[in-house]
N, C-alpha and C. Protein backbone atom coordinates (compact mmCIF):
# COMPACT_ATOMS: atom_id res chain seq x y z
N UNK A 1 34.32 -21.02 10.55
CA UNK A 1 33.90 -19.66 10.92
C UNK A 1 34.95 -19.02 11.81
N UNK A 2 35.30 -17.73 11.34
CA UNK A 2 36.64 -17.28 12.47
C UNK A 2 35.71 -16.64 13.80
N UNK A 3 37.15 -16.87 14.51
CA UNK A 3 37.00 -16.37 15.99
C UNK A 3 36.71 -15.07 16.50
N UNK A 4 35.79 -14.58 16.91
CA UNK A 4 35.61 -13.07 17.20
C UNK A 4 36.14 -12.89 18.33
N UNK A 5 37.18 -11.37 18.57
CA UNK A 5 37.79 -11.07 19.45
C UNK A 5 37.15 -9.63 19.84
N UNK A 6 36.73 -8.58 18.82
CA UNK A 6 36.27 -7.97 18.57
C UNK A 6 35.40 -7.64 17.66
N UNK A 7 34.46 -6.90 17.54
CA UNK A 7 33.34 -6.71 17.31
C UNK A 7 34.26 -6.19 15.64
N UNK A 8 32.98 -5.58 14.39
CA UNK A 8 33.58 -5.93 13.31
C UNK A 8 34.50 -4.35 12.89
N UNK A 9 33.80 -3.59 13.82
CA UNK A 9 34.21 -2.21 13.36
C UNK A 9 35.05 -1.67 14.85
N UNK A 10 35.88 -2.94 15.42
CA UNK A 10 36.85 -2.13 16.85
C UNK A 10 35.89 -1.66 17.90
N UNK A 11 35.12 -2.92 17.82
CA UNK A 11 34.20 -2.23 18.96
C UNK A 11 34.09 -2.91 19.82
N UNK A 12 34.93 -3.44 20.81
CA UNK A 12 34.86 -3.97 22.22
C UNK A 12 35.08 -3.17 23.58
N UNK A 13 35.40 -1.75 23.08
CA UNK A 13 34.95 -1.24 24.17
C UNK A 13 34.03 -1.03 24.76
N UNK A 14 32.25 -1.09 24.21
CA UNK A 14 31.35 -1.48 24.99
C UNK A 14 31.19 -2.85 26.03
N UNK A 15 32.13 -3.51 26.10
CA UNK A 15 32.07 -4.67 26.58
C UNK A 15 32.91 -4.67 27.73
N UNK A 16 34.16 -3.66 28.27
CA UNK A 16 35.34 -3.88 28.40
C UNK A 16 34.96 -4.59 30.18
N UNK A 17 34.02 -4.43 30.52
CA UNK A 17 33.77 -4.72 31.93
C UNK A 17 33.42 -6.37 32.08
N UNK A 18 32.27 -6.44 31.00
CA UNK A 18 32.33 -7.77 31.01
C UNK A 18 32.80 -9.00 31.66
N UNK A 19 32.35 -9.86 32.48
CA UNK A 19 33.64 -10.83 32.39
C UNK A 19 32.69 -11.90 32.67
N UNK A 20 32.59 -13.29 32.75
CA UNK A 20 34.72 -13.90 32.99
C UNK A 20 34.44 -13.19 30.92
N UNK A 21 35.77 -13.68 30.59
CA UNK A 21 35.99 -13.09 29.02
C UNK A 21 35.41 -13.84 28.29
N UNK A 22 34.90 -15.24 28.59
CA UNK A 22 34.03 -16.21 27.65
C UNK A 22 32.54 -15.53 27.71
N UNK A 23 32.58 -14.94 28.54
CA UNK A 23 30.61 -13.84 28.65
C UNK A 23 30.86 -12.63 27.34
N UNK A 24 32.01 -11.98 27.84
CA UNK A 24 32.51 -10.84 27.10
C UNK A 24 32.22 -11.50 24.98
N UNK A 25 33.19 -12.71 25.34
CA UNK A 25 32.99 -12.82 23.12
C UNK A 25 32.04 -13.10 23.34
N UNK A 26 31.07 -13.97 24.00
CA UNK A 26 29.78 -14.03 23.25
C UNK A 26 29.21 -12.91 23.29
N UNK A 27 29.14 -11.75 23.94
CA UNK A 27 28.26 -10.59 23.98
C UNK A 27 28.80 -9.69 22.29
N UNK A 28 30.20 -9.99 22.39
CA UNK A 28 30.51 -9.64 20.89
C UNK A 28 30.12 -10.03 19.47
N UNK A 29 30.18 -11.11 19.80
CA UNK A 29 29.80 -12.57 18.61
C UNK A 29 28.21 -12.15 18.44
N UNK A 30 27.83 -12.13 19.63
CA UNK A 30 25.98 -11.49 19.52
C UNK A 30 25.62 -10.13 18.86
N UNK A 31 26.41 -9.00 19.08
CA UNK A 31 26.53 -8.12 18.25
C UNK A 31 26.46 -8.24 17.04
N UNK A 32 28.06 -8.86 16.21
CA UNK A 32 28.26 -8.99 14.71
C UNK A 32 27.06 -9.52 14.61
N UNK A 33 26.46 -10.58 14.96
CA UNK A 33 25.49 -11.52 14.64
C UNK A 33 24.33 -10.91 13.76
N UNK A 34 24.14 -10.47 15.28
CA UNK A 34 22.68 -9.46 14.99
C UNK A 34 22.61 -8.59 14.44
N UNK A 35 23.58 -7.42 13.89
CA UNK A 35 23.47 -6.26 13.26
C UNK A 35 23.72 -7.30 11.66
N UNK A 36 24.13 -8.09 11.59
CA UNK A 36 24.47 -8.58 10.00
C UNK A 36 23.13 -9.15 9.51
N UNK A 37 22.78 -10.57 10.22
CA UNK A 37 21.95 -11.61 10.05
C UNK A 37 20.59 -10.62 10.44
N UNK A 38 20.23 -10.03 11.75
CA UNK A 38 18.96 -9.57 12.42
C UNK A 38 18.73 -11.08 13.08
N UNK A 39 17.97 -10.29 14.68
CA UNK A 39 18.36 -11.61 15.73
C UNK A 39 17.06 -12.59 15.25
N UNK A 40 16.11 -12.44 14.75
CA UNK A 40 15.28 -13.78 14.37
C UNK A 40 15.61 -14.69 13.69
N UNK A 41 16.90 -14.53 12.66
CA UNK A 41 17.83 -15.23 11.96
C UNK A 41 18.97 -15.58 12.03
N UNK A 42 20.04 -15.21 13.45
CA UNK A 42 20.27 -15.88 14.13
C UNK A 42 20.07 -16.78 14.76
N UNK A 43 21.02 -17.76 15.24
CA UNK A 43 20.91 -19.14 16.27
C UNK A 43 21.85 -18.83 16.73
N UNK A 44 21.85 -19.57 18.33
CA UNK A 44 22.74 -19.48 19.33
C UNK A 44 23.94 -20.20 18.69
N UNK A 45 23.48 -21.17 17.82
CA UNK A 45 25.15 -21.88 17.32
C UNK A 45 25.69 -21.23 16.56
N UNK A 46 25.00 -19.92 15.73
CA UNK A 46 25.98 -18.64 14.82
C UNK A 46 26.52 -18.09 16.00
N UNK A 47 26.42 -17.63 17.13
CA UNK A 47 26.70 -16.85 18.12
C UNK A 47 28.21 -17.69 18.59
N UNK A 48 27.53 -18.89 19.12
CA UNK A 48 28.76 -19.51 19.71
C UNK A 48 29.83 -19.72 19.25
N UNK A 49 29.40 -20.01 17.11
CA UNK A 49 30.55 -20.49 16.53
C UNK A 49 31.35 -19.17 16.01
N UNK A 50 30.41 -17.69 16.24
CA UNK A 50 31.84 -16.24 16.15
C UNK A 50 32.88 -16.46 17.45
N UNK A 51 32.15 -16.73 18.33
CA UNK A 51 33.11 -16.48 19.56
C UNK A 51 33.89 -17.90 19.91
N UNK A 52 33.51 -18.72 18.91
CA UNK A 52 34.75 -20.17 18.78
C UNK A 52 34.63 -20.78 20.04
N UNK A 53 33.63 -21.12 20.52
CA UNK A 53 32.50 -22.38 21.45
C UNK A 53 31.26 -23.03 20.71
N UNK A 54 31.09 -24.08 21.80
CA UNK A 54 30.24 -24.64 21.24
C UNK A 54 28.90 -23.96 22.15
N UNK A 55 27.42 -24.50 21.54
CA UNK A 55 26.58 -23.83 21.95
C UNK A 55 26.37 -24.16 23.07
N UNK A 56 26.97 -25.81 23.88
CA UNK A 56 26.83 -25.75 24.97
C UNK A 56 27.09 -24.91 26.11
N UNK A 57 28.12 -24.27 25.49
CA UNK A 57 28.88 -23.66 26.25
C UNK A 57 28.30 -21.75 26.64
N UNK A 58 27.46 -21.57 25.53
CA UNK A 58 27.16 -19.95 25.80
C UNK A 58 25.77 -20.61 26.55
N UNK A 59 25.26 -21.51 27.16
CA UNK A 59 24.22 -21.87 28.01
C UNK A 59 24.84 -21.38 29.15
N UNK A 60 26.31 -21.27 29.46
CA UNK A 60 26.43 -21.46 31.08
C UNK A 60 26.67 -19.98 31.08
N UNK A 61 26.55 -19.12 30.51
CA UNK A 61 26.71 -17.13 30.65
C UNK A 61 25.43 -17.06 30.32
N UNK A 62 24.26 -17.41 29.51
CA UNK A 62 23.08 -16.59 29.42
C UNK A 62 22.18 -17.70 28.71
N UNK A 63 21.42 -17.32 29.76
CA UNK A 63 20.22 -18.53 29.31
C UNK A 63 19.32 -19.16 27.97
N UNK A 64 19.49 -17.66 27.21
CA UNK A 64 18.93 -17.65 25.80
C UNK A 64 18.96 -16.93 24.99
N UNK A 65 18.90 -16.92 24.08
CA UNK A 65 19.04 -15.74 22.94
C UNK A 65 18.69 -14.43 22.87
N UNK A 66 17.54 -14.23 23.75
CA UNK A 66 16.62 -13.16 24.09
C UNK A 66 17.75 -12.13 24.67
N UNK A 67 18.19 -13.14 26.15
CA UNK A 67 18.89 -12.40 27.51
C UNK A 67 20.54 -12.16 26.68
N UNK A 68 20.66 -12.49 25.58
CA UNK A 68 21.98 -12.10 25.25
C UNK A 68 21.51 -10.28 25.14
N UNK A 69 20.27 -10.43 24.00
CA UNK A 69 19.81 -9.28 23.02
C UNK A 69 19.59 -8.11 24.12
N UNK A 70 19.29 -8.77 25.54
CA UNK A 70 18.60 -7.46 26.48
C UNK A 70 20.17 -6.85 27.04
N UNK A 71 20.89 -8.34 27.71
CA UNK A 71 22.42 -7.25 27.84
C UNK A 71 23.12 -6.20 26.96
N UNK A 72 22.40 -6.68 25.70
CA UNK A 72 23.53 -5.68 24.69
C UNK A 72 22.48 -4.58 24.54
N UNK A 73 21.07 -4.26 24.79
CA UNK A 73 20.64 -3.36 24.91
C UNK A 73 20.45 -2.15 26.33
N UNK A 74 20.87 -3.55 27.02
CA UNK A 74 20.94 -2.59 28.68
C UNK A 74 21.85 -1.40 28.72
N UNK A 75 23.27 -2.74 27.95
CA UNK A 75 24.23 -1.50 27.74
C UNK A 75 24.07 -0.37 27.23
N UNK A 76 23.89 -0.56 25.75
CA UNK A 76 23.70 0.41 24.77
C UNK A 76 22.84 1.32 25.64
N UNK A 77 21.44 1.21 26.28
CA UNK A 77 20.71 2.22 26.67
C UNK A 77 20.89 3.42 27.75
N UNK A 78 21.45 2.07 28.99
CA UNK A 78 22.65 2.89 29.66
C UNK A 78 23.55 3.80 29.31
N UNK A 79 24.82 3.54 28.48
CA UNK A 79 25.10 4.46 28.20
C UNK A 79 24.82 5.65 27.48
N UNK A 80 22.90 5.54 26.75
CA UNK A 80 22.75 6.64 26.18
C UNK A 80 22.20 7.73 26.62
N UNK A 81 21.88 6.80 27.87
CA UNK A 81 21.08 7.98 29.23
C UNK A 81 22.40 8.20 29.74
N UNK A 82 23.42 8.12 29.94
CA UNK A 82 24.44 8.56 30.61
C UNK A 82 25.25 9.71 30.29
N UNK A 83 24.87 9.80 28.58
CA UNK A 83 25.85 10.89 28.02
C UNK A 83 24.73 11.95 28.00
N UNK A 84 23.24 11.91 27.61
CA UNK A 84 22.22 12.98 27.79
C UNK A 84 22.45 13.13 29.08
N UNK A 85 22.19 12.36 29.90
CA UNK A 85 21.82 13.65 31.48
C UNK A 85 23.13 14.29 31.71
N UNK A 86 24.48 13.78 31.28
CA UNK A 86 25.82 14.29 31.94
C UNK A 86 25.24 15.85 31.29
N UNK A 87 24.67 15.97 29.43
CA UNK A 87 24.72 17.41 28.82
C UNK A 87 23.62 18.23 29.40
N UNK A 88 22.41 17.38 29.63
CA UNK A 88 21.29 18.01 30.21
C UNK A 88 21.24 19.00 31.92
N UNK A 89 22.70 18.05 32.44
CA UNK A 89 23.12 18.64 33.85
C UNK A 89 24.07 19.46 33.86
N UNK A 90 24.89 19.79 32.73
CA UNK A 90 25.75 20.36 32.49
C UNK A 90 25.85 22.04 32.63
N UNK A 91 26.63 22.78 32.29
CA UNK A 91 26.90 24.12 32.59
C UNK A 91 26.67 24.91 31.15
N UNK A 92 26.27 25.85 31.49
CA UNK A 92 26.17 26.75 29.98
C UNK A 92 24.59 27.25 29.66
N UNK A 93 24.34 27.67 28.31
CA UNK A 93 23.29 27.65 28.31
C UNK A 93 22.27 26.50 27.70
N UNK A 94 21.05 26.72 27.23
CA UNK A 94 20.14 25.45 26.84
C UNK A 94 21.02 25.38 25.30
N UNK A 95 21.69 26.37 24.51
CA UNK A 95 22.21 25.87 23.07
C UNK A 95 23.03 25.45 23.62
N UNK A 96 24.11 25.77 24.60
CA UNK A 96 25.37 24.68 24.83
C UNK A 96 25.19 23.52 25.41
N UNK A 97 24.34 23.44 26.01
CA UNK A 97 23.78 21.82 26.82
C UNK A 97 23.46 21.10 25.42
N UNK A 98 22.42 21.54 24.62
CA UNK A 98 21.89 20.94 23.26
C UNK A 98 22.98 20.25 22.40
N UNK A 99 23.72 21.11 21.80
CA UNK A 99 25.02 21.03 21.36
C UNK A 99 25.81 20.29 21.71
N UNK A 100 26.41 20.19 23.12
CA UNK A 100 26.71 19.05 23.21
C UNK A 100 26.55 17.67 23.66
N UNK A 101 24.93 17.34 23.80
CA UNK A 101 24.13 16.30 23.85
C UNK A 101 24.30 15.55 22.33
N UNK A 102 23.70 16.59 21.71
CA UNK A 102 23.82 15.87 20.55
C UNK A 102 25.24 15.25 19.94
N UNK A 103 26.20 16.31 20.04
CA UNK A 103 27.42 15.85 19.61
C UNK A 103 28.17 14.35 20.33
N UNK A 104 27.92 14.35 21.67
CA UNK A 104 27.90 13.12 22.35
C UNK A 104 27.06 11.83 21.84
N UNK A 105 25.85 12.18 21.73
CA UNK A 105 25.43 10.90 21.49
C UNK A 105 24.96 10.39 19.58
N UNK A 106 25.72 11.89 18.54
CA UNK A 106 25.72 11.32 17.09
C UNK A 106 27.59 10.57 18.03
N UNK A 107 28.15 11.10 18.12
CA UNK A 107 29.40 10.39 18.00
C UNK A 107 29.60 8.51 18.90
N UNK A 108 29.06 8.48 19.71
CA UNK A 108 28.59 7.11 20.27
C UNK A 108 27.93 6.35 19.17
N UNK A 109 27.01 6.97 18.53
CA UNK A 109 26.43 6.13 17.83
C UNK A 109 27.29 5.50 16.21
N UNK A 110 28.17 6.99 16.08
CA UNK A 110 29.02 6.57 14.83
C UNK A 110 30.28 5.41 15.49
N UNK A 111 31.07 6.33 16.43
CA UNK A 111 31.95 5.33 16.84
C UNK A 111 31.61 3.33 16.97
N UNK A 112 30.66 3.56 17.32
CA UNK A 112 30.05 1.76 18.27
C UNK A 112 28.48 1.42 17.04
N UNK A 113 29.08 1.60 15.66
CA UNK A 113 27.67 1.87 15.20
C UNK A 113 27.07 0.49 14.84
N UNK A 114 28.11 -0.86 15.25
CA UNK A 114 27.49 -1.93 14.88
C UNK A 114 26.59 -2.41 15.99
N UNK A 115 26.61 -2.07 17.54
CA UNK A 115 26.50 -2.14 18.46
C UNK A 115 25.47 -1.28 18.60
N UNK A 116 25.07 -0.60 18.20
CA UNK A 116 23.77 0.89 18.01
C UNK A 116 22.75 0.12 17.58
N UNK A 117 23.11 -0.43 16.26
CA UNK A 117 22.45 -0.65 15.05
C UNK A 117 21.54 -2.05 16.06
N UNK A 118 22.07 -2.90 16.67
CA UNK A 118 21.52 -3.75 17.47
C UNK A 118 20.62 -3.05 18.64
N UNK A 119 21.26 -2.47 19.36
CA UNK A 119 20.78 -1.85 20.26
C UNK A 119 19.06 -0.82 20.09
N UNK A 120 19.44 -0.55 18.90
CA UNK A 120 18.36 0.95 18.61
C UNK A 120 17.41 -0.13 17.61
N UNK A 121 17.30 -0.91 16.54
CA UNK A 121 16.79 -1.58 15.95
C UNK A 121 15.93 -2.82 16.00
N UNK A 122 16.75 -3.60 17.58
CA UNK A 122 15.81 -4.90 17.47
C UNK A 122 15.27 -5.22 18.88
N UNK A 123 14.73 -3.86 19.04
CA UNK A 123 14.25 -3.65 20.92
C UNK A 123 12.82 -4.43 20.49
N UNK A 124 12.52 -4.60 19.21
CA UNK A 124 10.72 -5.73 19.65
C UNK A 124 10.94 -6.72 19.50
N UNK A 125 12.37 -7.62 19.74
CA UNK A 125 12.58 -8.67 19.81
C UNK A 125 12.92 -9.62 21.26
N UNK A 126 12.57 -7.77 22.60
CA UNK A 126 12.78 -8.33 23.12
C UNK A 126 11.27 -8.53 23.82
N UNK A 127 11.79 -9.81 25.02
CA UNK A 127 10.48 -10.27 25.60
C UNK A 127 9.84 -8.75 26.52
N UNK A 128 8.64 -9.35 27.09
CA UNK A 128 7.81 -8.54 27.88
C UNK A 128 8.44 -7.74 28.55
N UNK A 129 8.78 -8.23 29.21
CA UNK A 129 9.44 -7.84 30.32
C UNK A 129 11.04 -7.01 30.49
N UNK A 130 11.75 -7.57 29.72
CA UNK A 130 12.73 -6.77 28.91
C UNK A 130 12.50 -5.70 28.36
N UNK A 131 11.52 -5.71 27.80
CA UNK A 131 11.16 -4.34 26.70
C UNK A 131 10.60 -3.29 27.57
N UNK A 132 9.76 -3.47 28.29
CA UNK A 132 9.54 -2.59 29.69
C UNK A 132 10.81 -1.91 30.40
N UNK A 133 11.53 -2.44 30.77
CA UNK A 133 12.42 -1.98 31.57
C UNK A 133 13.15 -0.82 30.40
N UNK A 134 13.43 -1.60 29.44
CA UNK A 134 14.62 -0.47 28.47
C UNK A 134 13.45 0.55 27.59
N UNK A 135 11.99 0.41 27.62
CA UNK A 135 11.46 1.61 27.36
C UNK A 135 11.48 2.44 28.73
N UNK A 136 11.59 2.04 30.42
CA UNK A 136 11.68 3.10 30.65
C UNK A 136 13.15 3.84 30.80
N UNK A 137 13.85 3.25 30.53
CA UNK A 137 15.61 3.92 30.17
C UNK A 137 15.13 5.21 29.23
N UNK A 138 14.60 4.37 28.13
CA UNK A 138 14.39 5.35 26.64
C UNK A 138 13.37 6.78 27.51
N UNK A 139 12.25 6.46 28.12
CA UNK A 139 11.52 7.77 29.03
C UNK A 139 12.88 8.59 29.02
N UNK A 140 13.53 8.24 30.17
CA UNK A 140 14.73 8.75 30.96
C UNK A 140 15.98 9.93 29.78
N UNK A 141 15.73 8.81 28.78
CA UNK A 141 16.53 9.50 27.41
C UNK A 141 15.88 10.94 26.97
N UNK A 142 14.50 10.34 26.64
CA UNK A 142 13.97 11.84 26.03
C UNK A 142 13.59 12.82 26.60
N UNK A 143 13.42 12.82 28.15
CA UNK A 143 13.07 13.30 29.00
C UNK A 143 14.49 14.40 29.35
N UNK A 144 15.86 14.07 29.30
CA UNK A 144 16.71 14.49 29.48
C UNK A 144 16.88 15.30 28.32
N UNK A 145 16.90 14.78 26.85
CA UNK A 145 16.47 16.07 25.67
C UNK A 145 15.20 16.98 25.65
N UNK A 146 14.33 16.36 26.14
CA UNK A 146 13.14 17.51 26.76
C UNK A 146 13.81 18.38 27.21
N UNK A 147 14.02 18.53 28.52
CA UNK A 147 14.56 19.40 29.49
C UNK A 147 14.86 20.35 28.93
N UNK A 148 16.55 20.06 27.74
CA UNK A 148 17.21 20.96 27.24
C UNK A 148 16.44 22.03 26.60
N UNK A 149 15.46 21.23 25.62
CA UNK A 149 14.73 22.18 24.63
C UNK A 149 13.93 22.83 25.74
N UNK A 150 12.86 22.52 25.91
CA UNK A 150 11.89 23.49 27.34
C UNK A 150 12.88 24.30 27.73
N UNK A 151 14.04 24.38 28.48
CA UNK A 151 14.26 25.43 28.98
C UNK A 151 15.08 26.41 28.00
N UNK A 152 15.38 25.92 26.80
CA UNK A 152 15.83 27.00 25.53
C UNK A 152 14.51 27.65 25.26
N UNK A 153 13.61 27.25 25.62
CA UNK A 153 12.18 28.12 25.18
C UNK A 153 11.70 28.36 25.90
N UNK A 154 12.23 28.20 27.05
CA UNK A 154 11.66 28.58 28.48
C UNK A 154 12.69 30.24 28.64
N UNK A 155 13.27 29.96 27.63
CA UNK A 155 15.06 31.56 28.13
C UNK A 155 14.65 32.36 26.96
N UNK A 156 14.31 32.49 26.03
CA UNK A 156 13.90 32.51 24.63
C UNK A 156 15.10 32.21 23.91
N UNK A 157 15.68 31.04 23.97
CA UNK A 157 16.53 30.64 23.26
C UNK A 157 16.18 30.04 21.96
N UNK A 158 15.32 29.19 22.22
CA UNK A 158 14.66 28.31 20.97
C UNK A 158 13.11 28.78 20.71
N UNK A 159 13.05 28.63 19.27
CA UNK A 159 11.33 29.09 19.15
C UNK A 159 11.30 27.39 18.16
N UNK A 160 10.60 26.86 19.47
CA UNK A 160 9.89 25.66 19.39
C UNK A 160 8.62 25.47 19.76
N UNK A 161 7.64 25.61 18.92
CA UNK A 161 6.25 25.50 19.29
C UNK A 161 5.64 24.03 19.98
N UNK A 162 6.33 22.82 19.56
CA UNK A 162 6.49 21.83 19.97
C UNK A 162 7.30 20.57 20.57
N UNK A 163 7.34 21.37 21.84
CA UNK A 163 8.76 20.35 22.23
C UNK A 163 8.94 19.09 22.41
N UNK A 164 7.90 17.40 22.59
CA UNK A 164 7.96 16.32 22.62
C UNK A 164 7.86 16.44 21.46
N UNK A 165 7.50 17.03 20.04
CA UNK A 165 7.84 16.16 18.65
C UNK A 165 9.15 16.93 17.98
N UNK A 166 9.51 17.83 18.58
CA UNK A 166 10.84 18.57 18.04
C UNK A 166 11.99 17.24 18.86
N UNK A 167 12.14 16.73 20.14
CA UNK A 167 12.45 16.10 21.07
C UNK A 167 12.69 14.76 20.26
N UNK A 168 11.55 14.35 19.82
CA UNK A 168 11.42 12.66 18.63
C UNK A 168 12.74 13.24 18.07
N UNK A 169 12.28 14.20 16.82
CA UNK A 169 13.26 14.24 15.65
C UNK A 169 14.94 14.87 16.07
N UNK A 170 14.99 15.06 17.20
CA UNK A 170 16.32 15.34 17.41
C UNK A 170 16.92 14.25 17.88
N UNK A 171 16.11 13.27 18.49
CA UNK A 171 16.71 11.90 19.04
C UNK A 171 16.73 10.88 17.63
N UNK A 172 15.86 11.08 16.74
CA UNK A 172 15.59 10.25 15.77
C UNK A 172 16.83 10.38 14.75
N UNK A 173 17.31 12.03 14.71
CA UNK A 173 18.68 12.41 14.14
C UNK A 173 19.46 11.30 14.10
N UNK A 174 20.06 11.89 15.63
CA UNK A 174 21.28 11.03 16.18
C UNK A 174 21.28 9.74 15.43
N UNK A 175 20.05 8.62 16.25
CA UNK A 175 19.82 7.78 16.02
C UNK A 175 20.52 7.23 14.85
N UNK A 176 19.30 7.84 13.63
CA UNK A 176 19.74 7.39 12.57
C UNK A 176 21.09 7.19 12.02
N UNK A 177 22.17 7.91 12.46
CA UNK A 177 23.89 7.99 12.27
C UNK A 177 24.05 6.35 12.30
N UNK A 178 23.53 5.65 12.94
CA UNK A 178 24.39 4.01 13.39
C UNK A 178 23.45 3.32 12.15
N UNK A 179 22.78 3.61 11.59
CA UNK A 179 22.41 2.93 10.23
C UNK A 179 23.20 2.88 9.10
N UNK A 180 23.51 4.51 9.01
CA UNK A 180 24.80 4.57 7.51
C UNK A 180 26.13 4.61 7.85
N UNK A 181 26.58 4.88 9.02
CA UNK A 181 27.74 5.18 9.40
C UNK A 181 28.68 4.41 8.95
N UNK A 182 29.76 4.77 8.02
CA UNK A 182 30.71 3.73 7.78
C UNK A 182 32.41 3.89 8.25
N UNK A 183 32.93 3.05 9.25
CA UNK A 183 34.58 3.90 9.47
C UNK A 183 35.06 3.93 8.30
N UNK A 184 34.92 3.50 7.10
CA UNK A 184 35.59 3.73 5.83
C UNK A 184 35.34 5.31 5.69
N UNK A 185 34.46 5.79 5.89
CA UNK A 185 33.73 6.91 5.40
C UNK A 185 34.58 8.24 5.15
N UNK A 186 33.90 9.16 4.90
CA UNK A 186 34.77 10.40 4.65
C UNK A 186 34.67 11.25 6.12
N UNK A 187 33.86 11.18 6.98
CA UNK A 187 33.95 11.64 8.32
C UNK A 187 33.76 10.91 9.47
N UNK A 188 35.10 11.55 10.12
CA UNK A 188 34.96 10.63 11.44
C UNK A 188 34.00 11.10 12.40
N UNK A 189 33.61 10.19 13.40
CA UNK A 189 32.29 10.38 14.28
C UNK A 189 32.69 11.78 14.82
N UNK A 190 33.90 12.51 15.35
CA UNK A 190 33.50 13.96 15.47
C UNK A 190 32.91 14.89 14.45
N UNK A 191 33.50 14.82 13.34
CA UNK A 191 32.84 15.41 12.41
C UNK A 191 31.60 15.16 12.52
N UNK A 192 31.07 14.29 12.08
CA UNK A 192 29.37 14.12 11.76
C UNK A 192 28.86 14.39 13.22
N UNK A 193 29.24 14.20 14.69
CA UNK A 193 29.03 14.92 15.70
C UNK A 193 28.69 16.41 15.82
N UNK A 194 29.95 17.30 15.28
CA UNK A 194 29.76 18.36 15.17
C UNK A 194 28.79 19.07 14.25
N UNK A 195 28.62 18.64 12.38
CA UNK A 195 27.78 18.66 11.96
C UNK A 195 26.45 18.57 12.57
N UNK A 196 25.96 17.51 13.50
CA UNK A 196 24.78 17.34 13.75
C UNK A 196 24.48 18.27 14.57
N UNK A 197 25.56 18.36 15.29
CA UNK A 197 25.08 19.87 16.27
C UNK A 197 24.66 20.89 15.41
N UNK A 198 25.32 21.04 14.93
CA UNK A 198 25.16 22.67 13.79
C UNK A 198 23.72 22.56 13.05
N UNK A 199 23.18 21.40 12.94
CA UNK A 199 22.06 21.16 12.06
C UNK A 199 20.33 21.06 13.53
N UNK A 200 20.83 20.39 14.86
CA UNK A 200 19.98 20.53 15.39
C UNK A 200 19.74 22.14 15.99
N UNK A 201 21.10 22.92 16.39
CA UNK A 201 20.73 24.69 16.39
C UNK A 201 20.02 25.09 15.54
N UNK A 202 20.20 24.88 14.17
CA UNK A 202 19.08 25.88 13.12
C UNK A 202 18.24 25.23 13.73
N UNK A 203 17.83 23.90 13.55
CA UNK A 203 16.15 22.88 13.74
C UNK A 203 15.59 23.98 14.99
N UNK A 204 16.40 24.36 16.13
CA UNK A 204 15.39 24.82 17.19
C UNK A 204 15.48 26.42 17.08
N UNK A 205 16.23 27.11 16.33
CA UNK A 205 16.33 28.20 15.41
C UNK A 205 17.22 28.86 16.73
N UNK A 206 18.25 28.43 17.34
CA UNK A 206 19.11 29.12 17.99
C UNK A 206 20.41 29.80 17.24
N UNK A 207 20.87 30.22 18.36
CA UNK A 207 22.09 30.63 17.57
C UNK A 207 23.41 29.79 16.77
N UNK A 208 23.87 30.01 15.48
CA UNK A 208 24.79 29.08 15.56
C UNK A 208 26.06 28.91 16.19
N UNK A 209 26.04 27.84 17.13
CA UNK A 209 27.38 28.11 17.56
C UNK A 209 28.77 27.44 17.29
């Protein structure tokens, strides 16, 4: 089995903090793993043997299979509350905050989409207690696309009769990008970024910008 250095689609920049660097491949190796196999069909010895250790050895960075799945979702969630509140706090109006929320977080999700695809997909795999904490990240997420929309219809920017289920399907958008996304593809994550913007303005019937 070869050695993972990086993730399958150039994606170790979610990791880059990581350390010591034997924590770092397995958090990688756990990635490919899980977005290929899905983590119930994984074993820690597929994990250990991408990142070219033995399984004894990913015992001494993380206790179990679970606590690999919650770091790579801490991350992932973290940074997805990080790029909404930066747009939600941002300058402009509620279509330019919108706009570029979305464009931020379709392009995260295309860029890092093997790392998404884990992240956004196998959150009921994690335990109790895990899953608590990163649903309330996810609050924090939609709550920050709330905002935007409410106050586009709070300006009469947007004519949204329903803003927590307009709120789902604009997060559900994004989302979905790290399912099909391929870097082979015909557009790179700005493109389909920008696209998605252009497609969530009509959705809240603003202007196009």
């Amino acid at each position: 089995m070869r050695t993972v250095e990086r993730a399958a689609d150039g994606e170790g920049a979610p990791w880059g903090e990581v350390a010591p660097e034997a924590a770092r491949k397995l958090l990688v190796a756990a990635v490919e793993a899980f977005a290929e196999r899905g983590y119930h069909a994984t074993t820690t010895r597929d994990i250990a043997g991408r990142a070219g250790m033995s399984p004894a050895a990913l015992y001494i960075h993380y206790r179990t299979k679970e606590e690999l799945l919650h770091r790579i979702s801490r991350v992932g969630h973290d940074k997805a509350l990080e790029i909404l509140t930066a747009a939600a706090d941002g300058g402009g109006t509620a279509a330019d905050r919108l706009a570029s929320a979305v464009r931020s977080f379709v392009r995260w999700h295309a860029e890092q989409h093997t790392t998404a695809r884990v992240v956004q997909y196998e959150l009921d795999a994690l335990g109790p207690e895990h899953r608590a904490e990163i649903m309330e990240l996810r609050r924090g997420i939609d709550a920050a696309v709330r905002r935007i929309i409410a106050d586009g219809v709070r300006d009469g920017e947007f004519d949204v009769p329903d803003v927590p289920g307009t709120t789902l399907a604009v997060l559900s958008l994004c989302v979905d990008v790290a399912r099909w996304f391929s870097a082979a593809g015909a557009r790179t994550p700005d493109e389909v970024g920008a696209l998605y913007a252009g497609l969530v303005l009509r959705m809240v019937s603003a202007a196009d910008r």
